[in-house]
Protein backbone atom coordinates (compact mmCIF):
# COMPACT_ATOMS: atom_id res chain seq x y z
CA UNK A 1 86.98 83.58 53.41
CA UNK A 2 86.68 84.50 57.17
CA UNK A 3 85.53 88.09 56.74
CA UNK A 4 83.22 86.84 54.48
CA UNK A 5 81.46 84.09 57.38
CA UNK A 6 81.86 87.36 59.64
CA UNK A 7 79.52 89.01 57.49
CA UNK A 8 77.22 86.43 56.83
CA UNK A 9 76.38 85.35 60.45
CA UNK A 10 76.38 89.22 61.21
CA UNK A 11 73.29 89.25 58.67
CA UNK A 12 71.56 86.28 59.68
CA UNK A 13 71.78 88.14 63.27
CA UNK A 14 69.73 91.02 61.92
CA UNK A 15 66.89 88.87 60.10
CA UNK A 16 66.99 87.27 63.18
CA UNK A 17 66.32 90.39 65.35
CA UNK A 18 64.09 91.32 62.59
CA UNK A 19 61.54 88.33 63.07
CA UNK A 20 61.36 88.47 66.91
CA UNK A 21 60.39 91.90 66.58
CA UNK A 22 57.34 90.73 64.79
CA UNK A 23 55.53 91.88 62.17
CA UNK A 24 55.75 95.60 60.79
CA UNK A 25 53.34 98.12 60.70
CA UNK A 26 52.57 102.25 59.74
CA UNK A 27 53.44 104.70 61.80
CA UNK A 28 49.91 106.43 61.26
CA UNK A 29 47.97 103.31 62.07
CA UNK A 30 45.53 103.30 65.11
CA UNK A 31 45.98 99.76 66.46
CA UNK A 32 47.83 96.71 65.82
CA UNK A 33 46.72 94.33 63.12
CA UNK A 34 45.68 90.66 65.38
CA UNK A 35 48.21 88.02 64.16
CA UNK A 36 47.25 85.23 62.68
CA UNK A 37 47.98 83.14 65.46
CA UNK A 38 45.89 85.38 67.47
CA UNK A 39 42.90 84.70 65.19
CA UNK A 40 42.82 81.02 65.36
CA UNK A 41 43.17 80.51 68.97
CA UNK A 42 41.27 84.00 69.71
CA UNK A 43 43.42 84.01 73.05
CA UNK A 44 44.68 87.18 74.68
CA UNK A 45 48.14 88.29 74.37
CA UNK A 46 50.22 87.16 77.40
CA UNK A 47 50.27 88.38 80.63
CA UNK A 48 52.90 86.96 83.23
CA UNK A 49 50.72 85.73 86.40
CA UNK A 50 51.16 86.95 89.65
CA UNK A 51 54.24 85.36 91.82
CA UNK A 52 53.15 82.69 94.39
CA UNK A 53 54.49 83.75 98.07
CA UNK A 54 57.03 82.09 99.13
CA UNK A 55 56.75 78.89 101.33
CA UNK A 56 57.99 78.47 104.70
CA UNK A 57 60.63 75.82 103.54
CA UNK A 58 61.67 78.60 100.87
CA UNK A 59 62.10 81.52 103.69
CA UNK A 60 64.12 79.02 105.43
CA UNK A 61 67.03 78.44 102.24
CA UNK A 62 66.76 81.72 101.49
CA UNK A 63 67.57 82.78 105.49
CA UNK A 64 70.56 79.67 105.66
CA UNK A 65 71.91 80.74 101.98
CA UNK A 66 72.23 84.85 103.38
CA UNK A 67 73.63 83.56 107.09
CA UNK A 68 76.13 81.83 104.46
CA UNK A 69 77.55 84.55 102.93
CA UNK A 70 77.59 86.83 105.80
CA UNK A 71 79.50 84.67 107.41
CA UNK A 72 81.85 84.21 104.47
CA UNK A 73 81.84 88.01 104.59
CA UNK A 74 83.45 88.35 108.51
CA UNK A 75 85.54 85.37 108.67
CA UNK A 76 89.06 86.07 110.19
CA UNK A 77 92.05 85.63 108.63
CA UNK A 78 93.26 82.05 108.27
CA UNK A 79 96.87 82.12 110.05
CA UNK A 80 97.24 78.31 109.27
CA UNK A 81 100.66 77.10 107.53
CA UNK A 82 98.74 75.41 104.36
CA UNK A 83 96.59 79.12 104.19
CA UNK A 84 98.94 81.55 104.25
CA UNK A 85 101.24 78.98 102.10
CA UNK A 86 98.93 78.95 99.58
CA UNK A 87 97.95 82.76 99.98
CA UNK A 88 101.74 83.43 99.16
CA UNK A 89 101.50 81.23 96.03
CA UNK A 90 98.55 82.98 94.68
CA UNK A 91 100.28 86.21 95.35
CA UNK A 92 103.51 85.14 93.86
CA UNK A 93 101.84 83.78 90.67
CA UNK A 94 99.60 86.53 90.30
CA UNK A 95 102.90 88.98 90.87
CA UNK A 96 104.92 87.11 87.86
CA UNK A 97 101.95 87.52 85.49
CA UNK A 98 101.47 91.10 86.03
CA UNK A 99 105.49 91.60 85.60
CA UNK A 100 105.05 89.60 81.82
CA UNK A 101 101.90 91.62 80.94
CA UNK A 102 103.39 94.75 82.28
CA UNK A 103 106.71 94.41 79.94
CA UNK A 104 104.39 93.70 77.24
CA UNK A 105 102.24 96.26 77.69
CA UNK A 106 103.12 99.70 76.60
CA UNK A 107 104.01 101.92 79.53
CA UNK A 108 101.80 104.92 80.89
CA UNK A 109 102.69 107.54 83.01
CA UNK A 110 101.57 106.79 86.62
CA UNK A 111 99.50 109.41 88.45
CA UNK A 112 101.63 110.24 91.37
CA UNK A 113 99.87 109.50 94.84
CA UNK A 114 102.53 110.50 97.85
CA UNK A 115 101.11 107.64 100.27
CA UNK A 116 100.13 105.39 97.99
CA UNK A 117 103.01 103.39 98.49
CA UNK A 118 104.45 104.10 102.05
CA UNK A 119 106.17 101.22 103.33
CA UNK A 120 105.33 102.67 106.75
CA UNK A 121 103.23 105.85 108.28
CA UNK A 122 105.75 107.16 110.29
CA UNK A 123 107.96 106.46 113.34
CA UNK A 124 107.17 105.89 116.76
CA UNK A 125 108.45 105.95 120.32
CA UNK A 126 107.91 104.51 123.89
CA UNK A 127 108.73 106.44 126.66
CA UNK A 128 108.38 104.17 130.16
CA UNK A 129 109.05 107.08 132.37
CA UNK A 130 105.71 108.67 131.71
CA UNK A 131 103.04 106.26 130.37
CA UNK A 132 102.59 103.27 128.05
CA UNK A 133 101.95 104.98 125.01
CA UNK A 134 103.31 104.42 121.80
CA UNK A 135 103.18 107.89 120.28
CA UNK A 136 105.02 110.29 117.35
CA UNK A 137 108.60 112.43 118.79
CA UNK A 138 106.30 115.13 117.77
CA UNK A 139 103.38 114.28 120.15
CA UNK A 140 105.99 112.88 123.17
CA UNK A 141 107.30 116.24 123.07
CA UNK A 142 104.18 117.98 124.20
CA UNK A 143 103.44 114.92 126.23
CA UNK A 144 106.97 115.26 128.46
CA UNK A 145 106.32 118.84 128.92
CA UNK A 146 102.66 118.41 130.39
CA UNK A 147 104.09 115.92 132.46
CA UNK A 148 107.34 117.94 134.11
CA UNK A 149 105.52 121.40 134.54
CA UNK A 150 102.57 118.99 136.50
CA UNK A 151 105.60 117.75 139.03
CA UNK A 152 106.35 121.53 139.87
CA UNK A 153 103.75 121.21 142.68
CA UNK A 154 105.79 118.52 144.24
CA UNK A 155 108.56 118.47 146.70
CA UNK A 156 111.30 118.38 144.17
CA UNK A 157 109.89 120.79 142.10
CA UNK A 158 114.29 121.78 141.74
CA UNK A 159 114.67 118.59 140.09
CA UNK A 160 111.41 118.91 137.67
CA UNK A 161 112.74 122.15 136.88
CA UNK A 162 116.09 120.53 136.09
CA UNK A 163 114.51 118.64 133.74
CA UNK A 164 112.19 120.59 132.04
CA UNK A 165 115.24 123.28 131.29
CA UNK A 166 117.07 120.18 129.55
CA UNK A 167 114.12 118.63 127.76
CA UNK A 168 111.94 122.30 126.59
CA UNK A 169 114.56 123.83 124.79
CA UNK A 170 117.09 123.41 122.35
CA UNK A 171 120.49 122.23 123.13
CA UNK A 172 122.48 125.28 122.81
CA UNK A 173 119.69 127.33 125.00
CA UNK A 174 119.73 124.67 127.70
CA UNK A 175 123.61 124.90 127.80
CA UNK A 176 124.28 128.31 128.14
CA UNK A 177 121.45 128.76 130.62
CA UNK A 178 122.62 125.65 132.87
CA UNK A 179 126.20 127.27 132.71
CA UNK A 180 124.90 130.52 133.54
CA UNK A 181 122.61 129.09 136.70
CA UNK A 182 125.63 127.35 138.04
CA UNK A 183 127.47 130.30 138.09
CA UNK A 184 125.06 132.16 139.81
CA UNK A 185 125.12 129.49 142.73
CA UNK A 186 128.23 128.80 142.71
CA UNK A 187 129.20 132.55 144.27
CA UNK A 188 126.29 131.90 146.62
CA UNK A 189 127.99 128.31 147.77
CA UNK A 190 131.51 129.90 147.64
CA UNK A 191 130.85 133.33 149.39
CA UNK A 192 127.56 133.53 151.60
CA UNK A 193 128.16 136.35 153.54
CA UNK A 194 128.73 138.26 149.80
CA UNK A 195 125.69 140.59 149.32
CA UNK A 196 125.84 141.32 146.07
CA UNK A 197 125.55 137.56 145.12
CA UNK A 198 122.43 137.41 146.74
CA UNK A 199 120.67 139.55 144.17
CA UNK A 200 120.26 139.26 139.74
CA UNK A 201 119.32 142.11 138.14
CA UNK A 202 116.21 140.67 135.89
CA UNK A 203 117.37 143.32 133.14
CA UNK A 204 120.71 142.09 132.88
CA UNK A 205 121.06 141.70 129.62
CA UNK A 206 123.13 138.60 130.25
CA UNK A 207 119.92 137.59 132.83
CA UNK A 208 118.14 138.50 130.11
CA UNK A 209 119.15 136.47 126.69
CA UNK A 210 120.41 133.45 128.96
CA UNK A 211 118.08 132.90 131.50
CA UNK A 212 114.80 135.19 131.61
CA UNK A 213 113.46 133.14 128.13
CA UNK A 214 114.53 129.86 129.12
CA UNK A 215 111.68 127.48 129.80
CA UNK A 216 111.96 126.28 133.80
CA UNK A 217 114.93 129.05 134.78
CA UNK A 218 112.96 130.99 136.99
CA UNK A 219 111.13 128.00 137.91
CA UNK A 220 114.89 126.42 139.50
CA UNK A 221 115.60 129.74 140.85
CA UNK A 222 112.40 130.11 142.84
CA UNK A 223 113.48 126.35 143.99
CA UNK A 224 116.47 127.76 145.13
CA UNK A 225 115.16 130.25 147.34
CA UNK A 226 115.23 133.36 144.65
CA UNK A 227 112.20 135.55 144.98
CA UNK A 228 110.99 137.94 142.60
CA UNK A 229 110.92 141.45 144.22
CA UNK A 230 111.09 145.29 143.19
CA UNK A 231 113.97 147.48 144.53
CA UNK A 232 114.12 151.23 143.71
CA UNK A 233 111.97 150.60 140.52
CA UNK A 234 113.87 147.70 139.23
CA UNK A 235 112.97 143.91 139.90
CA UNK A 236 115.34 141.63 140.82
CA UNK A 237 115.53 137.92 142.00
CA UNK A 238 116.67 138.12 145.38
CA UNK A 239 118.21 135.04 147.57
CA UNK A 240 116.73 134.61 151.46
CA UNK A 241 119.45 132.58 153.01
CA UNK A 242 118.13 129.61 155.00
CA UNK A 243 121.68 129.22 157.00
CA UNK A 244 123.94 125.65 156.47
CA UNK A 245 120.68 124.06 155.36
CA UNK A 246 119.96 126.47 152.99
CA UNK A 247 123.95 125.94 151.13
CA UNK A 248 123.62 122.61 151.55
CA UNK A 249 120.27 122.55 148.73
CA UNK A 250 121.97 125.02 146.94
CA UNK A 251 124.73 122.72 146.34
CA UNK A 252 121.94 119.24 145.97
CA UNK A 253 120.26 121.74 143.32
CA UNK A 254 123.53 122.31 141.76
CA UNK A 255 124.29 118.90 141.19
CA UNK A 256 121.11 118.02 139.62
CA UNK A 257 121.41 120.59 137.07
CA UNK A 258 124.94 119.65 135.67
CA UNK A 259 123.65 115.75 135.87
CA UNK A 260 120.17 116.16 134.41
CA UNK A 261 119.83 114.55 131.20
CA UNK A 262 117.36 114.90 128.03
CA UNK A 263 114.39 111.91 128.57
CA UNK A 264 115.00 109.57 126.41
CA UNK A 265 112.54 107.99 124.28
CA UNK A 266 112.61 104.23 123.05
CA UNK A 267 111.72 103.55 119.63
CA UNK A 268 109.40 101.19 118.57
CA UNK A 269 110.09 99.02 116.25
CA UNK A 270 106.41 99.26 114.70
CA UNK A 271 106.26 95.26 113.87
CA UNK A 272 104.87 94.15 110.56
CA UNK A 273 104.00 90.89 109.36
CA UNK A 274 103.27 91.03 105.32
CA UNK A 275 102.68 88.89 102.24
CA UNK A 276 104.23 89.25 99.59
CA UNK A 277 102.02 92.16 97.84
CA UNK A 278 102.40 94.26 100.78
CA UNK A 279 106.03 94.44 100.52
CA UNK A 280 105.47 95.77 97.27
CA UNK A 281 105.68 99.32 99.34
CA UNK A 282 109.15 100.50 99.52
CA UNK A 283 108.82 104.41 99.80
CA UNK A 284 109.28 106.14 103.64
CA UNK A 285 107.89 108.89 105.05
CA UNK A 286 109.21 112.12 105.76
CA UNK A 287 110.04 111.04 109.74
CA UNK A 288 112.88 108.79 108.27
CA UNK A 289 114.67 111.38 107.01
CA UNK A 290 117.25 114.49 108.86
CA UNK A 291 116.16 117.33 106.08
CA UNK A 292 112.73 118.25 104.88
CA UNK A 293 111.08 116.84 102.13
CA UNK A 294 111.42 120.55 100.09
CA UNK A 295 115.55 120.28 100.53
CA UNK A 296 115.57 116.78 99.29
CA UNK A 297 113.95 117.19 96.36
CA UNK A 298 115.62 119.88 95.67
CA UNK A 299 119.00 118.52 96.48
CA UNK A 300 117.66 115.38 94.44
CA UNK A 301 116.89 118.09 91.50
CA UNK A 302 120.32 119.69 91.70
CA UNK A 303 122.14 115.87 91.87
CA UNK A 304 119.94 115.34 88.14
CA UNK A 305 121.20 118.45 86.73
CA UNK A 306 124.50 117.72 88.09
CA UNK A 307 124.47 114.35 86.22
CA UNK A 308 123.27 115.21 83.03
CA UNK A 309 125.51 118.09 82.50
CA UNK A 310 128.61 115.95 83.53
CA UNK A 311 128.76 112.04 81.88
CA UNK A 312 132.53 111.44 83.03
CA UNK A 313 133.18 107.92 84.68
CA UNK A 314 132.96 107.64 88.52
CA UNK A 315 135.83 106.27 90.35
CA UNK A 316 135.52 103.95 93.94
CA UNK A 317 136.14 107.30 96.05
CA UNK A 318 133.72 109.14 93.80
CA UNK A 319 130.62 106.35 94.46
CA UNK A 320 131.74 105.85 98.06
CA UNK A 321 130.99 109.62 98.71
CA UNK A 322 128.23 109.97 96.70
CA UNK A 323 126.40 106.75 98.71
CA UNK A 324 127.50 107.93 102.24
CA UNK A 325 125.97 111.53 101.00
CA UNK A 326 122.59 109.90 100.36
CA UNK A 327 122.60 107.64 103.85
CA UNK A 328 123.74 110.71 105.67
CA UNK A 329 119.83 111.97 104.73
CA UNK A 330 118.65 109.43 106.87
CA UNK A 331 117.86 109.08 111.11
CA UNK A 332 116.34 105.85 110.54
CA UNK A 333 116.28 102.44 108.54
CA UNK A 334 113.18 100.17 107.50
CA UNK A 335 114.84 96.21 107.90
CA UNK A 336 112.60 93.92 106.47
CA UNK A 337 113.43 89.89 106.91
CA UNK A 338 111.82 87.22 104.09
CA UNK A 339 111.20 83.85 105.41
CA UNK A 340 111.15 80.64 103.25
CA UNK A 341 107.84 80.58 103.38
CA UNK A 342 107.20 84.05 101.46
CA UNK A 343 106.05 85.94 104.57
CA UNK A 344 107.86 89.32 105.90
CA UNK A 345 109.04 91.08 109.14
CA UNK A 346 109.40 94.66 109.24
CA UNK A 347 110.34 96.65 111.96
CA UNK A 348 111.94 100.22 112.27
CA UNK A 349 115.64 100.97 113.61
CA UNK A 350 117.88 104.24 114.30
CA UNK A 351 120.97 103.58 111.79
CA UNK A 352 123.36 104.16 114.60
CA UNK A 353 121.67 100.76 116.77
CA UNK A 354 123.50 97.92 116.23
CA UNK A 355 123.30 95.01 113.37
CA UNK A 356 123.26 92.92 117.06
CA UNK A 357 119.42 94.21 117.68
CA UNK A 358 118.42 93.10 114.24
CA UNK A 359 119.72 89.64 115.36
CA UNK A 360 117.75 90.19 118.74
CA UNK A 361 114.44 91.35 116.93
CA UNK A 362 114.13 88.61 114.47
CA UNK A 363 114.99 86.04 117.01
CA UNK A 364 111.84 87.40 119.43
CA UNK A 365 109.97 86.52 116.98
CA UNK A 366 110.25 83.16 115.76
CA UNK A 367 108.44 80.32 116.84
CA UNK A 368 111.48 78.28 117.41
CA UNK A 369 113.66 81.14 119.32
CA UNK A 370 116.53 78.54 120.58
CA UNK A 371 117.06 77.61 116.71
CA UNK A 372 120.29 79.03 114.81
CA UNK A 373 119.77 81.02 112.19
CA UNK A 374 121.85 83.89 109.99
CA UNK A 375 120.66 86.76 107.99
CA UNK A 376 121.73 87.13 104.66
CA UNK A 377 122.21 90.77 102.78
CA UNK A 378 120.82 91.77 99.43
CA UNK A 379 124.26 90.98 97.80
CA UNK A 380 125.25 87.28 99.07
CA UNK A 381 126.88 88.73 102.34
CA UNK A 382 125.65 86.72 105.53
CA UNK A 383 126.22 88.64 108.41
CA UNK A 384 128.27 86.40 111.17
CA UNK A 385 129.32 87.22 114.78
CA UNK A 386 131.54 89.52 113.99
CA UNK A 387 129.38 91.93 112.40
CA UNK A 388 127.23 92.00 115.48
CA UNK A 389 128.99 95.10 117.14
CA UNK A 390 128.23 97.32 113.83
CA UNK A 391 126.27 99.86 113.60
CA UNK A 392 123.55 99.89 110.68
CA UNK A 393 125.00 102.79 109.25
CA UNK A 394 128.21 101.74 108.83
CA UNK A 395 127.27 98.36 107.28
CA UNK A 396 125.55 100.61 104.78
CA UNK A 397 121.43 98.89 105.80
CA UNK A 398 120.07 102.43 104.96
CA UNK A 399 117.25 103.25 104.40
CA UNK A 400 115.50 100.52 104.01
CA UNK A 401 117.05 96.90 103.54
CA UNK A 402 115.63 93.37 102.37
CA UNK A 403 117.55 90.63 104.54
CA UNK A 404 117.22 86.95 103.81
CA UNK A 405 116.22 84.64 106.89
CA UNK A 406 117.73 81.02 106.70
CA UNK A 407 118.16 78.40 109.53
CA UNK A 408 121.05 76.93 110.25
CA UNK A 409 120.37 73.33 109.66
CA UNK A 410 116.75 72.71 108.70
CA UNK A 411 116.26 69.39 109.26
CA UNK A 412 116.63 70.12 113.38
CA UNK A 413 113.52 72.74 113.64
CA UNK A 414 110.44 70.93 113.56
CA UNK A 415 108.14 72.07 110.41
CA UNK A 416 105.44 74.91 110.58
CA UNK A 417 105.41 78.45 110.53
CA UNK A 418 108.53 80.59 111.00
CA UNK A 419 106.81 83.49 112.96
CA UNK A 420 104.96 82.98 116.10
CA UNK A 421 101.46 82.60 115.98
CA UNK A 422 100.22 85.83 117.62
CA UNK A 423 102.69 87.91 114.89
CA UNK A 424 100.85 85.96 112.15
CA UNK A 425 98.07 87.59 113.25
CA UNK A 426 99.19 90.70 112.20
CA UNK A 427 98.70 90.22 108.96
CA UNK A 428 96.27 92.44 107.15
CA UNK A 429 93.72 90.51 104.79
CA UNK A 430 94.24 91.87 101.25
């Protein structure tokens, strides 16, 4: 009986479309027979007048309705408890119905997008010592090296020389020149009168692979009171003894290349306040990790392989290895901290800083910074005082963790947003 209605209504539809159409006529035929209505009343067929202009009082709605939605269009984002409250129960709701239609759904493969769903675009660093940027390793790099080879034309160019031998090449370069410089001076310091010690060969081969290539050598040695000059064809970095004085900056020179250090750089912790469908993003980018993005998915290939072709049972050692062999991949660790209220915190952390900092980081940013609180780990674990002095790596927070924020006893912290005000500002409208 139902298909049968179905096709019934279906052809009153057509006899329907049929009749507005009006009547028919041939295909040869010159013009259009007059309807019969047309006869009687002998009127023209209809022609839409012309549209009145609009009045002043119209203009003006028109003008108040379009200021209206403009302004609808720019309005900020409301940081308000009841807004972002009821922002995170939209989200929520709208996140449980797409995981029911999803699982009923048939699935699809995805087309892959690499930064489609980065948690974060990279890590950053602070470095006080020469501005107030907050800037890439990569870019500080280039940045630190600028700013040592511009202190050269200073006083203690020795020092800025010190430093730029330490923080322009690689460990193992910086070492063995640093021990070779020190020798050199050292014979000066320890036998002045010695004339051979007052001159280096610059095609010593030793000179030559230790300290000719090295980024701000000849720089410290010309701060020592080396000169380059040519002596029966060859050229040679010759020391002009200033007297006592002169030993006396050897040695001050000396001392500030065995104590000069690599500039460190701060990192920054790259705050993040999110809703709920922004922490959908869990995947990091390739500055989190201590191999290249090639030799992990090829060690990831190789661990697939590995498992297919071998389906014996794991014991405790077995998945204790095989974890710390996937956070050993890792310089860094993504912490993010879910409030009561539905809102997140995410900051960036080296996994060898201490669970302490986390402590420290979420507690700069709550509204209420005098009011105890604990952190609570994916599995159940709350992490107490004594937990404090670990590092992230060993309490296994790598790479990127989901912590549970819960005060102490509610009922003493007055009601209201968890996060400060200005943080809630971070929040990106969706």
């Amino acid at each position: 009986m139902p298909k049968k209605l179905a096709q019934f209504f279906a052809r009153k539809k057509e006899e329907a479309k049929f009749k507005l159409a009006g009547p028919g006529r041939k295909l040869n035929a010159t013009d259009p027979q007059p309807t019969t209505s047309q006869k009687k009343t002998g009127k023209e067929v209809y022609v839409k007048p012309a549209r009145k202009e609009l009045g002043q009082e119209a203009r003006n709605a028109a003008a108040a309705a379009m200021a209206r939605c403009t302004k609808k269009d720019t309005k900020e984002f409301n940081t308000s408890l009841a807004a972002i409250q009821a922002q995170v129960r939209r989200e929520l709701e709208a996140e449980r119905r797409a995981k029911e239609e999803s699982a009923k759904a048939p699935q699809s493969e995805a087309i892959p997008d690499e930064r489609r769903n980065l948690a974060v675009q990279g890590v950053y660093f602070r470095c006080p010592l020469v501005s107030d940027e907050v800037l890439p390793k990569s870019e500080w790099r280039t940045k630190i090296k600028e700013f040592l080879y511009d202190q050269l034309n200073n006083e203690d160019s020795g020092l800025s020389a010190c430093l730029i031998i330490h923080n322009c090449n690689t460990k193992d370069k910086a070492d063995a020149c640093v021990e070779t410089l020190t020798k050199y001076l050292e014979n000066i310091i320890n036998h002045p009168d010695e004339e051979k010690y007052m001159k280096i060969r610059m095609s010593n081969r030793i000179f030559s692979e230790k300290v000719r290539h090295v980024e701000g050598a000849l720089e410290f040695l010309h701060a020592a009171g080396f000169e380059e000059q040519t002596i029966d064809g060859e050229t040679f970095m010759v020391f002009f003894s200033k007297g006592q004085d002169g030993t006396e900056q050897l040695q001050v020179l000396l001392d500030a290349l065995m104590c000069a250090e690599k500039i460190n750089l701060e990192i920054d912790r790259n705050i993040q306040v999110l809703l709920p469908s922004q922490a959908k993003k869990n995947e990091l980018p390739q500055d989190f990790f201590r191999i290249s993005l090639e030799e992990l998915k090829r060690e990831q290939q190789l661990k697939t392989e590995a498992l297919e072709s071998s389906l014996v049972l794991k014991t405790k050692v077995m998945r204790e290895r095989e974890e710390l062999r996937i956070i050993n991949r890792y310089r860094y660790t993504l912490i993010r901290v879910r409030f009561p209220d539905g809102v997140y915190l995410q900051g960036t952390f080296n996994v060898y800083e201490k669970f302490l900092q986390v402590h420290e980081f979420v507690q700069s940013c709550m509204k209420h910074e005098s009011a105890e609180f604990h952190l609570v780990g994916p599995t159940g674990h709350k992490f107490e005082e004594e937990d404090f002095e670990k590092s992230l790596y060993d309490l296994r927070l790598v790479p990127n963790i989901l912590l549970i924020f819960s005060y102490d006893d509610p009922e003493l912290v007055p009601p209201g947003n968890y996060i400060k005000e200005e943080l809630l500002m971070l929040i990106q409208p969706l």
